[in-house]
Protein backbone atom coordinates (compact mmCIF):
# COMPACT_ATOMS: atom_id res chain seq x y z
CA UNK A 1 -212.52 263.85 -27.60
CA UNK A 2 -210.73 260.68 -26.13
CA UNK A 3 -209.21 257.96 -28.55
CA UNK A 4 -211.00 255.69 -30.04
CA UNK A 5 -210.17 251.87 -28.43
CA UNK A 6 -208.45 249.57 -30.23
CA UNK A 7 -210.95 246.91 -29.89
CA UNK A 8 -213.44 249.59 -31.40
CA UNK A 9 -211.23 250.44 -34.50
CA UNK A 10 -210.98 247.09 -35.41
CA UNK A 11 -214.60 246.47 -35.12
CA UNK A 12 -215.22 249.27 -37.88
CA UNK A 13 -212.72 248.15 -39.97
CA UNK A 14 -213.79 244.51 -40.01
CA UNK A 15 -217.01 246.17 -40.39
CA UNK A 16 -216.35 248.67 -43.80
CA UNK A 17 -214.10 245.84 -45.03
CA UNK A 18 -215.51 242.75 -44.89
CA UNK A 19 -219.11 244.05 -45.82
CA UNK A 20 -217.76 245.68 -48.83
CA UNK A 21 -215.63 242.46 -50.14
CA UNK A 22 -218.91 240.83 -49.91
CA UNK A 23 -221.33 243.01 -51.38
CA UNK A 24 -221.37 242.86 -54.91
CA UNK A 25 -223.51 245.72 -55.89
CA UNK A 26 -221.07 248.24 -52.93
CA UNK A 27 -218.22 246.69 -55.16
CA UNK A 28 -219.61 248.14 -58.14
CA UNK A 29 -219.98 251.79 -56.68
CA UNK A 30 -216.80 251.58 -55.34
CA UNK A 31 -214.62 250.42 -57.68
CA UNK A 32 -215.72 253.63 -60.20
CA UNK A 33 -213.88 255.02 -57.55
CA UNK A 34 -210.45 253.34 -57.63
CA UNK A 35 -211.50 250.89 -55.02
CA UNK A 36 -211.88 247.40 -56.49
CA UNK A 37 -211.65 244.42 -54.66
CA UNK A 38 -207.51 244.39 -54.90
CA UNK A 39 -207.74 247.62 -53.51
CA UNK A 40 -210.02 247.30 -50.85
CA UNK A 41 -208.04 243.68 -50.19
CA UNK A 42 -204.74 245.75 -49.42
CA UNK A 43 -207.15 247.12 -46.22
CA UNK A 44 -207.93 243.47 -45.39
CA UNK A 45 -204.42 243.05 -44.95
CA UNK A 46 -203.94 245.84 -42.89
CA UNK A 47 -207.02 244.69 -40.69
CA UNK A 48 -205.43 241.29 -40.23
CA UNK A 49 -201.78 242.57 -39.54
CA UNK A 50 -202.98 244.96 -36.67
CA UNK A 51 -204.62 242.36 -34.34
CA UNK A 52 -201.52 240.27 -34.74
CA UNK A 53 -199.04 242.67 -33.65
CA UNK A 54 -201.98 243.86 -30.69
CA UNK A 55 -201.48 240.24 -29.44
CA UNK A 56 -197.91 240.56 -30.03
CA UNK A 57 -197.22 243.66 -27.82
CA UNK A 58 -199.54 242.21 -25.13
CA UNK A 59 -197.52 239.61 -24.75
CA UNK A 60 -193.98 241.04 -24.62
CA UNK A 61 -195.04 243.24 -21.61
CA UNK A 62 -196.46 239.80 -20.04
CA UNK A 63 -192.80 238.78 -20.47
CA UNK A 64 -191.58 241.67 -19.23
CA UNK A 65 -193.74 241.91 -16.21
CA UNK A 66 -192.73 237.87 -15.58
CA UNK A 67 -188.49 239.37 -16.06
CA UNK A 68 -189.59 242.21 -13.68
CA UNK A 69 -190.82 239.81 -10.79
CA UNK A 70 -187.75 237.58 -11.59
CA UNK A 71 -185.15 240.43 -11.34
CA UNK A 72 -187.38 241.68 -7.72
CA UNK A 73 -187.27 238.55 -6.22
CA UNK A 74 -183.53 237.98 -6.99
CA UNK A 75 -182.76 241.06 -5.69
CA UNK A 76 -184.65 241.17 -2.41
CA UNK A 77 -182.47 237.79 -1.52
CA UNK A 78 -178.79 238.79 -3.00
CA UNK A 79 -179.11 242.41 -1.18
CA UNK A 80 -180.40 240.57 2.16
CA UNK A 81 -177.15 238.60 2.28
CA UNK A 82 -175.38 241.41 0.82
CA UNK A 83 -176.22 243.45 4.04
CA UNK A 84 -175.35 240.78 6.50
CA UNK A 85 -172.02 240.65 5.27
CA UNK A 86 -171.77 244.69 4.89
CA UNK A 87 -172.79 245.34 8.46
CA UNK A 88 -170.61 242.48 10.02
CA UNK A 89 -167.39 243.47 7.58
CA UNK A 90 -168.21 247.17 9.15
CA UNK A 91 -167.61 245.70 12.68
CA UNK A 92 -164.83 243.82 11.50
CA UNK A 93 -162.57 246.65 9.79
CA UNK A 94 -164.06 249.79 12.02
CA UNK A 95 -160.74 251.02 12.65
CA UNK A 96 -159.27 249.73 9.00
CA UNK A 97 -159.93 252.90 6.97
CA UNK A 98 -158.11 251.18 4.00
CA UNK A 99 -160.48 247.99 3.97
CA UNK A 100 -163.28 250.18 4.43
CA UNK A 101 -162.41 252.14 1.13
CA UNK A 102 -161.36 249.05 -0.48
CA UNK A 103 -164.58 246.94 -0.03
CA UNK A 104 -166.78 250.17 -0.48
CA UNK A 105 -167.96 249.94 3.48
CA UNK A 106 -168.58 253.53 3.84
CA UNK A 107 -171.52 256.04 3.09
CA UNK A 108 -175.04 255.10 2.08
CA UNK A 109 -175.80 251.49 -0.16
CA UNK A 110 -177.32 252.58 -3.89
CA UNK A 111 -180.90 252.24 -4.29
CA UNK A 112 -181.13 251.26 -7.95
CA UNK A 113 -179.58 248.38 -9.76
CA UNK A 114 -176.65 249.68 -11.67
CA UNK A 115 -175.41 251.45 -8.07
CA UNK A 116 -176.36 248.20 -6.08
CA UNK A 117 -174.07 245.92 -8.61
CA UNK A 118 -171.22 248.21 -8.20
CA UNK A 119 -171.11 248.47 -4.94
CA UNK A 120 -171.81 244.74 -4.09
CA UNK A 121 -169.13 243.55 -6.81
CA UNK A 122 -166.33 245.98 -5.33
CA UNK A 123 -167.45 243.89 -1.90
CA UNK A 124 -167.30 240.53 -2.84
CA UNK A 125 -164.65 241.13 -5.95
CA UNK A 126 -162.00 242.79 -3.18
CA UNK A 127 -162.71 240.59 -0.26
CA UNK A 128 -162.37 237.38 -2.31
CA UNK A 129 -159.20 238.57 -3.04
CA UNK A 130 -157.56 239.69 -0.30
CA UNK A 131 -156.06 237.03 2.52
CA UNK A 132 -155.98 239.14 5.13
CA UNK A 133 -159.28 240.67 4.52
CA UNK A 134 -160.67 237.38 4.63
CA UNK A 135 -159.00 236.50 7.65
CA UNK A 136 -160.54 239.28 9.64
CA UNK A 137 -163.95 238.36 7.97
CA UNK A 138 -163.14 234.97 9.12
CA UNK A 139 -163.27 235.99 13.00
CA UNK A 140 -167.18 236.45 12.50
CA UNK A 141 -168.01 233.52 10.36
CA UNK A 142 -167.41 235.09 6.96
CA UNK A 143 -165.72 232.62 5.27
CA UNK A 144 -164.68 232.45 1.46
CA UNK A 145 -167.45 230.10 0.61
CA UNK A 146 -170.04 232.31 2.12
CA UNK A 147 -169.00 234.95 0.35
CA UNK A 148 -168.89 233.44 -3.18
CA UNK A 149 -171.93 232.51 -2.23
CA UNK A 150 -172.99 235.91 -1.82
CA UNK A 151 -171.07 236.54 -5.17
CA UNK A 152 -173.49 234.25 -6.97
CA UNK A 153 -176.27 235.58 -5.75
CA UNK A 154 -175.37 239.06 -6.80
CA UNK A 155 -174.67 237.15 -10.39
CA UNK A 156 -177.96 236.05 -10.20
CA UNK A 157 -179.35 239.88 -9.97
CA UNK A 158 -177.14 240.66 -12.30
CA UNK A 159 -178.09 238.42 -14.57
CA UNK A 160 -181.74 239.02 -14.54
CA UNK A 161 -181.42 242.70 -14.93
CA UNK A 162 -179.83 242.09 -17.77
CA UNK A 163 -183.17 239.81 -19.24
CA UNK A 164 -185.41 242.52 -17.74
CA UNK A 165 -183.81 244.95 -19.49
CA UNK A 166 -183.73 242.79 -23.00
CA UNK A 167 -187.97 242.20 -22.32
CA UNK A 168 -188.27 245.94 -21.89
CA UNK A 169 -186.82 246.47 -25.02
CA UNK A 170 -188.66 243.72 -26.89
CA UNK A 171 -192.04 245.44 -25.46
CA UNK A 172 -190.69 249.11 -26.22
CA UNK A 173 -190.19 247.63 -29.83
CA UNK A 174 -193.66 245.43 -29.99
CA UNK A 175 -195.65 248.81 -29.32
CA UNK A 176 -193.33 250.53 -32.29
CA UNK A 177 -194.58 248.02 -34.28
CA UNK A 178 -198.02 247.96 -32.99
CA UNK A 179 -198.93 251.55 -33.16
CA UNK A 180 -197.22 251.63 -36.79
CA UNK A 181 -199.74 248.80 -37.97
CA UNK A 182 -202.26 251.06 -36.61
CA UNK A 183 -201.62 254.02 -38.02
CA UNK A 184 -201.09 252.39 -41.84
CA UNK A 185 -205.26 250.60 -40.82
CA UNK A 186 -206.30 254.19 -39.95
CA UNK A 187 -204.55 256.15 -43.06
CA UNK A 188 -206.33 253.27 -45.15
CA UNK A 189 -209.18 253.27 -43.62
CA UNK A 190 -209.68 257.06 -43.35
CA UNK A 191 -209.04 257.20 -47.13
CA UNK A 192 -211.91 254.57 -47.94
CA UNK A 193 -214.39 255.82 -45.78
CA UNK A 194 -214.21 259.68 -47.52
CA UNK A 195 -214.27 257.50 -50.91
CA UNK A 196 -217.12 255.39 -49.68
CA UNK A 197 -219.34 258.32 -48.48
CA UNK A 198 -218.99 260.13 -52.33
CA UNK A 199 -219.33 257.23 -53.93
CA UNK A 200 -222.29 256.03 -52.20
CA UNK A 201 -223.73 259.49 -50.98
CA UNK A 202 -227.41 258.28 -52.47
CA UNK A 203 -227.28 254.99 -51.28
CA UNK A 204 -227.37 255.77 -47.21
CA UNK A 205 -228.21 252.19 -46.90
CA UNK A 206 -224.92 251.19 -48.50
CA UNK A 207 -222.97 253.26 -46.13
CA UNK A 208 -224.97 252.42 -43.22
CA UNK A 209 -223.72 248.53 -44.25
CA UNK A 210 -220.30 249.67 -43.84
CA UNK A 211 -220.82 251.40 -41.05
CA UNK A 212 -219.52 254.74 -42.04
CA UNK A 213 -222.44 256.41 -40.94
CA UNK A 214 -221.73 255.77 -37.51
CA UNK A 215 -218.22 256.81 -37.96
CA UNK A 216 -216.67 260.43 -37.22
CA UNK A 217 -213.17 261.07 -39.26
CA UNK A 218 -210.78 258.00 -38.05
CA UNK A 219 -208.28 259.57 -35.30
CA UNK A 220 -204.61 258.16 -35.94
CA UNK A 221 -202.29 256.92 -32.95
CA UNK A 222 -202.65 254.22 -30.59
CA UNK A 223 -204.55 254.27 -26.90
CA UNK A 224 -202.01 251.95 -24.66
CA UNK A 225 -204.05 249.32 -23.36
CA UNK A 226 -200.87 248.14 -21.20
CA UNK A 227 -199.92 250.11 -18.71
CA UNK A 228 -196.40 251.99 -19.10
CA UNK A 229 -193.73 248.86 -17.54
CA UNK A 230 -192.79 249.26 -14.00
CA UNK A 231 -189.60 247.58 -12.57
CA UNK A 232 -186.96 247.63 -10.88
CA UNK A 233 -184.92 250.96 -11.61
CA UNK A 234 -181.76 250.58 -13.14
């Protein structure tokens, strides 16, 4: 059988809880039973610490999602520049096998993030650096400036990977601590409700006010109501 939904296992929780706090006479039952109303308070606890942390995780993968678009968009413009500059330093040192193996002009140009960086910081790092290679990227309009400028772009990628990669973590953790809050409601929960149907087995009404007749056993971990984070790969 699928998972219950969150939304649906705090609405029988609220449900068992609240309208036992409030009933005096379900109180009385219970408590026989080890559940007084410190006990069954512990649960309220739980109830209220679950939709926090729910909230919580929903809006650490907002962040994320928000880093995710940043890093994209940052990365789209620095590797459009980037591959100006490539294909024009290409022309430039086609019969320079040494510049070509010192600003990392041969074979293919890395698809993900970490092999982007390296490649475009060897670039812009060694060109920078070398008079002569700037003077033969200076025939074709690739002056120093417009290739710091490059450089700062690929700082800006750089820089937003690493906050992408800091909001993925924070939303990794925020579902940890989600689906732990969770499971504690349902272990408490679960607990009650096999109390609740002993000590109120002739009073159906009673456990038709706390819902547990409606209930099946409580199922423990946590449907993701996010969808797993996409990005850029790194």
């Amino acid at each position: 059988m699928p998972k219950a939904t969150i939304d649906s296992r705090l609405l029988a929780a609220q449900e068992a809880i609240d309208n036992a706090l409030s009933d005096a006479e379900i109180q009385g039952f219970l408590s026989q039973y080890g559940y007084n109303v410190a006990r069954i308070g512990e649960g309220k606890a739980f109830f209220q610490t679950a939709p926090q942390l729910h909230q919580k995780q929903k809006a650490e993968y907002g962040d994320q999602f928000a880093a995710t678009q940043a890093l994209e968009q940052a990365w789209e413009q620095a590797n459009a520049e980037y591959m100006r500059l490539v294909k024009l330093a290409r022309i430039a040192f086609k019969s320079d096998l040494a510049a070509i193996t010192k600003l990392g002009l041969d074979g293919q140009r890395k698809e993900t993030i970490s092999g982007w960086l390296t490649q475009a910081k060897q670039f812009y790092t060694n060109a920078i650096a070398d008079p002569a290679a700037l003077a033969s990227l200076g025939q074709y309009g690739l002056t120093a400036e417009r290739l710091q400028a490059g450089q700062a772009l690929m700082q800006q990628v750089e820089t937003a990977n690493a906050a992408q990669q800091k909001e993925k973590g924070e939303a990794q953790q925020a579902t940890l601590d989600r689906d732990a809050a969770f499971d504690k409601l349902d272990e408490w929960l679960g607990d009650f409700i096999a109390v609740a149907r002993i000590a109120l087995e002739a009073k159906p009404q009673f456990l038709e006010k706390l819902g547990v007749l409606k209930l099946n056993q409580p199922r423990t971990g946590t449907q993701a109501e996010v969808p797993e984070e996409t990005g850029v790969p790194a």
